[in-house]
Protein backbone atom coordinates (compact mmCIF):
# COMPACT_ATOMS: atom_id res chain seq x y z
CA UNK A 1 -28.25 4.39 12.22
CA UNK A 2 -25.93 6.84 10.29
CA UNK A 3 -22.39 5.06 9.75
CA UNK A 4 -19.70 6.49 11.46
CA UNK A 5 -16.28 8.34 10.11
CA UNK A 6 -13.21 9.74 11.27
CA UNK A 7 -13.08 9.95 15.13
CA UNK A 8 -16.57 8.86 15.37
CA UNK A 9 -18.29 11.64 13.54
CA UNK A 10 -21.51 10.26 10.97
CA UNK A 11 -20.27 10.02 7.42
CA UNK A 12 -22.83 12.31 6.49
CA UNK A 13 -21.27 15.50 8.01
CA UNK A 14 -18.07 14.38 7.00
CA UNK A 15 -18.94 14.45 3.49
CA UNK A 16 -20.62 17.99 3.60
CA UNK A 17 -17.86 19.52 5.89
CA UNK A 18 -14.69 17.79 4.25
CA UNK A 19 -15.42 16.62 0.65
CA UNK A 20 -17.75 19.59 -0.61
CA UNK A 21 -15.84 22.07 -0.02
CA UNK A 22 -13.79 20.82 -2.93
CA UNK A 23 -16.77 20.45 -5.08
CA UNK A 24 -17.90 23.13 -7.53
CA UNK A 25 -20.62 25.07 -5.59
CA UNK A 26 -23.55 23.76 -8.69
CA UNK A 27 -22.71 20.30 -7.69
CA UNK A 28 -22.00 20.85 -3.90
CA UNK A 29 -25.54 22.17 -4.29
CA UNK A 30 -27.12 18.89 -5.68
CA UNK A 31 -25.39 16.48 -3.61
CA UNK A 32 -26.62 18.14 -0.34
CA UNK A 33 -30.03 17.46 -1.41
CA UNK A 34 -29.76 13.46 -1.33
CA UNK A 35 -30.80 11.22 1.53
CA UNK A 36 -29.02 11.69 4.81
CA UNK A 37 -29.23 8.34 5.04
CA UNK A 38 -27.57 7.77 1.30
CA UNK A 39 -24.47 9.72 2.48
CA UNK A 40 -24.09 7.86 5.32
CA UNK A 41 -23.27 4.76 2.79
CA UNK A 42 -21.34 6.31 0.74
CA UNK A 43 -18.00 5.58 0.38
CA UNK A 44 -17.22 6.63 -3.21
CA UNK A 45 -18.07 9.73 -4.97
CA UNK A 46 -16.83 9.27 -8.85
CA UNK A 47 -16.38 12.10 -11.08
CA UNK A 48 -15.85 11.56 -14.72
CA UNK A 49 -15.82 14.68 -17.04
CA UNK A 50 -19.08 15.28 -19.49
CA UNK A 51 -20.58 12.05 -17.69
CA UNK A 52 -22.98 11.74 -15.20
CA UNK A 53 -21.47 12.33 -11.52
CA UNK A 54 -22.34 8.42 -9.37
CA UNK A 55 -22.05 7.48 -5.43
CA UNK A 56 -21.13 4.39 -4.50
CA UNK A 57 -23.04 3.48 -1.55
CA UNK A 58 -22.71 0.13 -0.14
CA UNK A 59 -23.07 -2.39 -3.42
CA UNK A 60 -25.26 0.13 -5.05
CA UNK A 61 -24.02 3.11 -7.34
CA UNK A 62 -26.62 6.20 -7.57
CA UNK A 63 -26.83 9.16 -9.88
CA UNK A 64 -26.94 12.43 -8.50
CA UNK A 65 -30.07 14.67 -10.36
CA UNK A 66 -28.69 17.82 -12.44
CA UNK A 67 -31.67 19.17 -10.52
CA UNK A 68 -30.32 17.76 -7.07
CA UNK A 69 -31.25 14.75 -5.12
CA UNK A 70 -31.07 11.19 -6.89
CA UNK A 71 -31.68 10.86 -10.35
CA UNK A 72 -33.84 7.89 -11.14
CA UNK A 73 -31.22 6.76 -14.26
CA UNK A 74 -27.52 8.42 -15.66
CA UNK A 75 -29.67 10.38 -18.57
CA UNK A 76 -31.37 12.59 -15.99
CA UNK A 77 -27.85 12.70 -13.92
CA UNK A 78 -25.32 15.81 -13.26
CA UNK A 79 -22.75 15.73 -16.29
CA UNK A 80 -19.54 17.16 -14.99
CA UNK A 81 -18.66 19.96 -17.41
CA UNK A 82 -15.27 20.73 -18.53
CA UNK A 83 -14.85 23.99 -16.42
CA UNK A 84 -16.16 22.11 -13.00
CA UNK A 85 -13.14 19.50 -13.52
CA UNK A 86 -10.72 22.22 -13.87
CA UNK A 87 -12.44 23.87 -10.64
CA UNK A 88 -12.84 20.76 -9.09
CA UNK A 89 -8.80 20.07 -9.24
CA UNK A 90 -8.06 24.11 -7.87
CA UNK A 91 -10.64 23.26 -5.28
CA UNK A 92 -8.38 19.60 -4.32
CA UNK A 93 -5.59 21.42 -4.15
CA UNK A 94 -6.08 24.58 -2.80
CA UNK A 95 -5.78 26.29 -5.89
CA UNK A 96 -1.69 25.36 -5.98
CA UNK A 97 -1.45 22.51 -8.35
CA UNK A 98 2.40 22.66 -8.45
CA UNK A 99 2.60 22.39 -4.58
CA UNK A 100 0.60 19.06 -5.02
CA UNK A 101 2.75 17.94 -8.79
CA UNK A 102 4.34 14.76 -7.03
CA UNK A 103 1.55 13.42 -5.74
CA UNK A 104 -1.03 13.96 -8.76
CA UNK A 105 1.82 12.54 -10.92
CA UNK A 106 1.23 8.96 -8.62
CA UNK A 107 -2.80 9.54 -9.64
CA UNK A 108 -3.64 10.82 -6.28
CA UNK A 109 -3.83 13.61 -3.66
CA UNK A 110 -5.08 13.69 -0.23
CA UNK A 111 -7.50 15.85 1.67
CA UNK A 112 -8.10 17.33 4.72
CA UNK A 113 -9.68 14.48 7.11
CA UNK A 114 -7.76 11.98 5.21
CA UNK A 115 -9.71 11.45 2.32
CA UNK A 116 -8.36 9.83 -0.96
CA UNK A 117 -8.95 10.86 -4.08
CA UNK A 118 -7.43 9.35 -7.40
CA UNK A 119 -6.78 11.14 -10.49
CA UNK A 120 -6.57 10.27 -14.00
CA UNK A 121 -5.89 12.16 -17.27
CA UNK A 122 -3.48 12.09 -19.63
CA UNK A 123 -0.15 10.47 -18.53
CA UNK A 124 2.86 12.40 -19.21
CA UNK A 125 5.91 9.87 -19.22
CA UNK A 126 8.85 10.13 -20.07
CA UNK A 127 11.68 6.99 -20.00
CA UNK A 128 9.23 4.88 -18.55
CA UNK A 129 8.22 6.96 -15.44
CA UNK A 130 5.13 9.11 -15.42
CA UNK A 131 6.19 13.11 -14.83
CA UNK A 132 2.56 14.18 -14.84
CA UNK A 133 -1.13 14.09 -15.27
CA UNK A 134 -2.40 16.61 -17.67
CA UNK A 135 -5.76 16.92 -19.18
CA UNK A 136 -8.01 15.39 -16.15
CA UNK A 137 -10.79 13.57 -16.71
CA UNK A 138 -12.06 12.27 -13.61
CA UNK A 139 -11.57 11.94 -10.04
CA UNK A 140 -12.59 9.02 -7.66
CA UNK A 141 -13.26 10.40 -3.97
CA UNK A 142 -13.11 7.55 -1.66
CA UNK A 143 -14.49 8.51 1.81
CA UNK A 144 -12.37 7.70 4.66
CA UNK A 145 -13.29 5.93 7.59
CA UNK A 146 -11.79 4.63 10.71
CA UNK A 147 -12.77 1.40 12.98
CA UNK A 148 -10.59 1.91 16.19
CA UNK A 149 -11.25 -1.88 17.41
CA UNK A 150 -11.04 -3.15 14.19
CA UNK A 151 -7.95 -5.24 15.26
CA UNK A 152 -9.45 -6.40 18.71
CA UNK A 153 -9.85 -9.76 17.87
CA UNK A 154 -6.48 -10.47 16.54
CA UNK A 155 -4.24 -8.64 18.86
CA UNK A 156 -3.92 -11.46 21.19
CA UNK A 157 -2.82 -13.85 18.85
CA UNK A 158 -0.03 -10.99 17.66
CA UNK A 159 1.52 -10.21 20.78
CA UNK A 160 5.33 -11.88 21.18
CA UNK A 161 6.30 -10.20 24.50
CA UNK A 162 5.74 -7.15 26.74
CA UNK A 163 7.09 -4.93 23.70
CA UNK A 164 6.93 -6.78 20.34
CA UNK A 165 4.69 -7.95 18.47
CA UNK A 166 5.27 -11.02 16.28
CA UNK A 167 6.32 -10.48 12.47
CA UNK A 168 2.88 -10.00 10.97
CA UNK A 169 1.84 -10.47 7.24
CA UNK A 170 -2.15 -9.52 6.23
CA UNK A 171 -3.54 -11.23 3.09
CA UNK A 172 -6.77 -9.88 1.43
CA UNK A 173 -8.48 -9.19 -2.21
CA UNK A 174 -8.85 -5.43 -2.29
CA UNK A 175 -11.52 -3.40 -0.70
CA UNK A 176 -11.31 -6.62 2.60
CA UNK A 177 -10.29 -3.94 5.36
CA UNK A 178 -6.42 -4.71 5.03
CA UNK A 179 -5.41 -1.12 5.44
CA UNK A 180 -7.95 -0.12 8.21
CA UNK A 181 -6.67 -3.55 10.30
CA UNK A 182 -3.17 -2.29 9.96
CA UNK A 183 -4.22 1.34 11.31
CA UNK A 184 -6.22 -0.03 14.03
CA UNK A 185 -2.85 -2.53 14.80
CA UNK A 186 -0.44 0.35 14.68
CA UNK A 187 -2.78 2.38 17.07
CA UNK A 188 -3.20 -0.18 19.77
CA UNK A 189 0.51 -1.29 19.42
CA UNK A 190 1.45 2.54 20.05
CA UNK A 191 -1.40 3.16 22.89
CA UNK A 192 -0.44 0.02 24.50
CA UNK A 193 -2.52 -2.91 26.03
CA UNK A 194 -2.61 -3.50 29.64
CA UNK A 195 -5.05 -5.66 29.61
CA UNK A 196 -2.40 -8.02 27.00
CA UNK A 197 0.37 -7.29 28.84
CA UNK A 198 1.83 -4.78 26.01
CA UNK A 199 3.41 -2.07 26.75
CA UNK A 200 3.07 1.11 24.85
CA UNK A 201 5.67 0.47 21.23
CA UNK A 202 7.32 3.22 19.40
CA UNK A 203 5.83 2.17 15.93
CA UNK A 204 6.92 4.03 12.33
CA UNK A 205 4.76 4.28 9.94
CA UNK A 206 5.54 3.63 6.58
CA UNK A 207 2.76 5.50 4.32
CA UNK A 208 4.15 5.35 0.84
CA UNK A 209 0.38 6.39 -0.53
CA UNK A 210 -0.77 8.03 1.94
CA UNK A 211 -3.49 5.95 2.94
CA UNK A 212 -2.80 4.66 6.66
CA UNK A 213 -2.28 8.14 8.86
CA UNK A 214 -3.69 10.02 5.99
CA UNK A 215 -1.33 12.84 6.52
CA UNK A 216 -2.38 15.96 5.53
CA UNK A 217 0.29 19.19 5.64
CA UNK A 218 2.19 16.27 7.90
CA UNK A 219 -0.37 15.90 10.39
CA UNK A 220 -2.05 12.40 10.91
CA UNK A 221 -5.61 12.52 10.15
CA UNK A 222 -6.64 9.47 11.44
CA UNK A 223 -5.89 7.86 15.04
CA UNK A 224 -2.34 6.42 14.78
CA UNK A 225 -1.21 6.37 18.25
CA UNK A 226 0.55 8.63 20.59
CA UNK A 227 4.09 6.76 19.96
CA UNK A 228 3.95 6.48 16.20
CA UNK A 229 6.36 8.44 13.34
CA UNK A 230 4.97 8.78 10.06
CA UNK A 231 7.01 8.75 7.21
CA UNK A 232 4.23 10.10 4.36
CA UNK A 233 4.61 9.39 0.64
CA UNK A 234 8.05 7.95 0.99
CA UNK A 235 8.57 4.68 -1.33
CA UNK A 236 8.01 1.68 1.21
CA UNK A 237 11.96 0.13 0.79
CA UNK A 238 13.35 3.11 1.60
CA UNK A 239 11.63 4.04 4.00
CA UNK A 240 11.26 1.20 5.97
CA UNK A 241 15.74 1.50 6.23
CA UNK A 242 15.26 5.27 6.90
CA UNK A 243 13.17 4.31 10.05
CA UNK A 244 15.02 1.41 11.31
CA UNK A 245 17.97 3.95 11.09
CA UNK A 246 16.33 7.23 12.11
CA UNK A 247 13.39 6.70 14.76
CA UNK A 248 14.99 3.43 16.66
CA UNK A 249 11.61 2.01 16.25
CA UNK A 250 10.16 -1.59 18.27
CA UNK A 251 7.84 -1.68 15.26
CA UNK A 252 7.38 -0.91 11.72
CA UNK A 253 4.19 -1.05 9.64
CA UNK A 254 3.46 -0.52 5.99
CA UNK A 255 0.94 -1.52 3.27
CA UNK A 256 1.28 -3.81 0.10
CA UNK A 257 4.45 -4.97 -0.33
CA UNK A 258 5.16 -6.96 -3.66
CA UNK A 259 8.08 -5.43 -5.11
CA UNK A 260 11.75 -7.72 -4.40
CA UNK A 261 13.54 -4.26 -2.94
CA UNK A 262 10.62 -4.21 -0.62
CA UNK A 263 11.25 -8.05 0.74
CA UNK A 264 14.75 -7.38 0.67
CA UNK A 265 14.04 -3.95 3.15
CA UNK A 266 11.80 -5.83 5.45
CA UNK A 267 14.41 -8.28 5.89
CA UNK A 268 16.88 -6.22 6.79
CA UNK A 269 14.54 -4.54 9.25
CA UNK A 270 13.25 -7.91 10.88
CA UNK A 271 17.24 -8.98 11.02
CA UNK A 272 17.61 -5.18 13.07
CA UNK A 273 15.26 -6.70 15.48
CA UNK A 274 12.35 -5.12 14.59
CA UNK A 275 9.20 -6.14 14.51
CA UNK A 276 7.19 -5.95 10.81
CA UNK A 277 3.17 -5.75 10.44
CA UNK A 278 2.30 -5.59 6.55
CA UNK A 279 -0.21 -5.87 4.05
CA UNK A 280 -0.52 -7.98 0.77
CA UNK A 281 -2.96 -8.19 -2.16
CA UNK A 282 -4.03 -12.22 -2.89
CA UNK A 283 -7.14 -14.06 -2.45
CA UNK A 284 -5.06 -16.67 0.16
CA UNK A 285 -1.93 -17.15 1.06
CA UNK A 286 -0.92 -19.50 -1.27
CA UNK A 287 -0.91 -16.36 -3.77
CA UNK A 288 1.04 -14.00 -2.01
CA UNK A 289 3.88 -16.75 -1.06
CA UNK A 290 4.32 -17.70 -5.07
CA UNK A 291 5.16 -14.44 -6.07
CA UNK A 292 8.79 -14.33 -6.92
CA UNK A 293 9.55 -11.13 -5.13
CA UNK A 294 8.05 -12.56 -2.18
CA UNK A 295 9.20 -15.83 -1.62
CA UNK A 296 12.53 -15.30 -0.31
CA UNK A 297 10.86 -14.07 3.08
CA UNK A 298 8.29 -17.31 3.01
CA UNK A 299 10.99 -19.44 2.46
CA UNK A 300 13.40 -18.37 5.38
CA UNK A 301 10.07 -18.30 7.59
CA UNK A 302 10.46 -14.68 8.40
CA UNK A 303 6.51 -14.43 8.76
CA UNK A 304 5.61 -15.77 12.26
CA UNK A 305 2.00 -14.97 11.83
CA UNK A 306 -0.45 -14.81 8.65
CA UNK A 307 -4.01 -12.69 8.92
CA UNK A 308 -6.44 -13.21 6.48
CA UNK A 309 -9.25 -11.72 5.69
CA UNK A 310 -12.38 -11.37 3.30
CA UNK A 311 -15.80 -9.34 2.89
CA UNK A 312 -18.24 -12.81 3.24
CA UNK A 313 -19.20 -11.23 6.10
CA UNK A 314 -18.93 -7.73 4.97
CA UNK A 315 -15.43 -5.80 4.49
CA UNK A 316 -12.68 -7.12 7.28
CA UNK A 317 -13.84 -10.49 7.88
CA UNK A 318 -11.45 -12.55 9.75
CA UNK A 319 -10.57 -15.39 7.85
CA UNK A 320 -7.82 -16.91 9.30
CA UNK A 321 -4.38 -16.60 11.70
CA UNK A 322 -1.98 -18.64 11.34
CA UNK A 323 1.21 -19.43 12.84
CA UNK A 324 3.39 -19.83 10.46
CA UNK A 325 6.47 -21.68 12.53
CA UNK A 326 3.59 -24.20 13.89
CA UNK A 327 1.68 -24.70 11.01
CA UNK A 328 -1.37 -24.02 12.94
CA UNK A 329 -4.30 -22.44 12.71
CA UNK A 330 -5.18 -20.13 15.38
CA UNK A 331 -8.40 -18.70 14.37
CA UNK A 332 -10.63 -19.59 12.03
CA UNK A 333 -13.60 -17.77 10.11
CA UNK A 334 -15.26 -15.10 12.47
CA UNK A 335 -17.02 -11.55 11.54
CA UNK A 336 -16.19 -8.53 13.43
């Protein structure tokens, strides 16, 4: 069975209608030749200039032939030439790299369908802050994907009343399914749940890297919700006060917070009465709540509930919830 994308399409004809479009037409060329199958599992294609171009399919990384198809080893792979990384960037960015200078300065832009693709070159800085990426040398596609349901098994536990959900913190190592949980949470939360007794939430989305909606030219490119604001590329503590003031939202989601403005801006939102779903990088929780920056929220208890999660099950494996006022454990270990 071919794995399945954005709105349910198979990653396979995502890839060749979305991602090689942006691809110089040699290597476009050479990548439609693989497996069907092999596209269907990728989920990285990585670039790197005068080396061989690799897919990252499931826990397996494959060369793609300088003849097309898959090349049995990197010596017999496509090497990226100068020019194709130059075309390869005009391609990204529709051929307006200055339209696109803010977020390629951050090591990123976004494409149509929502795909992610990070940058890197030489940095450009200037008092400490990066103004801009010159002299690329490699790009890192990462495909994007949506699991509407992904947050069916923890909704009920997140639920507080008939319109708000319960101050929500989500704990993962990387690459665990934080981000598409938080989607998925925001989407249901917006649609509503009869079924839970929640009513339909106006929810703001906080998308400081673009990676929850996926906006592209401002539109959502992945299933957010009928009720849901998205504020794109906007620094998470500012825009989490710009909502609260703005959009009179019941609830506000965002991804990694670390940073001590951002537990200062969530606080102030959670005192404005509204409700907080957010992400945070750590093995456990025990991590996240000794960080310095964080603590101030752990120790006034302003986390009612705790999701973890971890990829022994595959990426998005439920861990844990935990009720953080109780002490108790709600759910324990359970793959989706």
């Amino acid at each position: 069975m071919l794995s399945e994308g954005r709105r349910g399409r198979p990653i396979n004809e995502v890839i060749v209608d979305e991602i090689l479009p942006c691809l110089p037409a040699k290597l476009r060329s050479a990548i439609q030749m693989l497996p069907a199958e092999l596209l269907a599992s990728t989920h990285e294609i990585r670039l790197r200039r005068g080396r061989p171009v690799m897919l990252v399919a499931g826990d397996d990384e494959v060369f793609v032939s300088s003849r097309g198809g898959v090349a049995p080893g990197p010596d017999e792979g496509y090497i990226l030439s100068d020019q194709e990384t130059l075309v390869a960037l005009q391609l990204m960015v529709g051929s307006s790299v200055y339209s696109y200078e803010d977020e390629i300065r951050q090591g990123y832009v976004t494409l149509r369908g929502g795909h992610r693709v990070g940058i890197v070159g030489r940095a450009v800085v200037h008092d400490g802050i990066v103004k801009v990426i010159k002299d690329v040398s490699g790009f890192c596609i990462r495909i994007s994907r949506e699991v509407l349901g992904a947050a069916d098994l923890v909704m009920p536990y997140l639920i507080k009343s008939r319109n708000r959900l319960f101050h929500t913190l989500i704990v993962s190592p990387p690459r665990c399914g934080k981000t598409t949980l938080l989607r998925d949470i925001a989407r249901q939360a917006s649609e509503g749940i009869p079924s839970l007794g929640l009513a339909g939430l106006r929810v703001g989305i906080v998308d400081e890297r673009s990676e929850i909606a996926a906006c592209y030219g401002g539109v959502p490119q992945n299933t957010v919700g009928l009720r849901t604001d998205v504020l794109d590329a906007c620094p998470k503590a500012a825009g989490l006060i710009m909502l609260v003031r703005s959009m009179s939202p019941d609830l506000v989601v965002t991804d990694e917070i670390g940073r001590e403005e951002d537990a200062v801006a969530v606080r102030e939102a959670m005192n404005a009465g509204v409700s907080i779903v957010a992400t945070a990088h750590g093995e456990a929780l025990e991590d996240v709540a000794r960080r310095p920056a964080l603590r101030c929220l752990f120790e006034a208890q302003m986390f009612e509930r705790v999701v973890t999660l971890s990829s022994a099950h595959g990426p998005g494996t439920l861990e844990t919830v935990l009720d953080l006022r109780s002490g108790k454990t709600l759910v324990a270990r359970s793959s989706r």
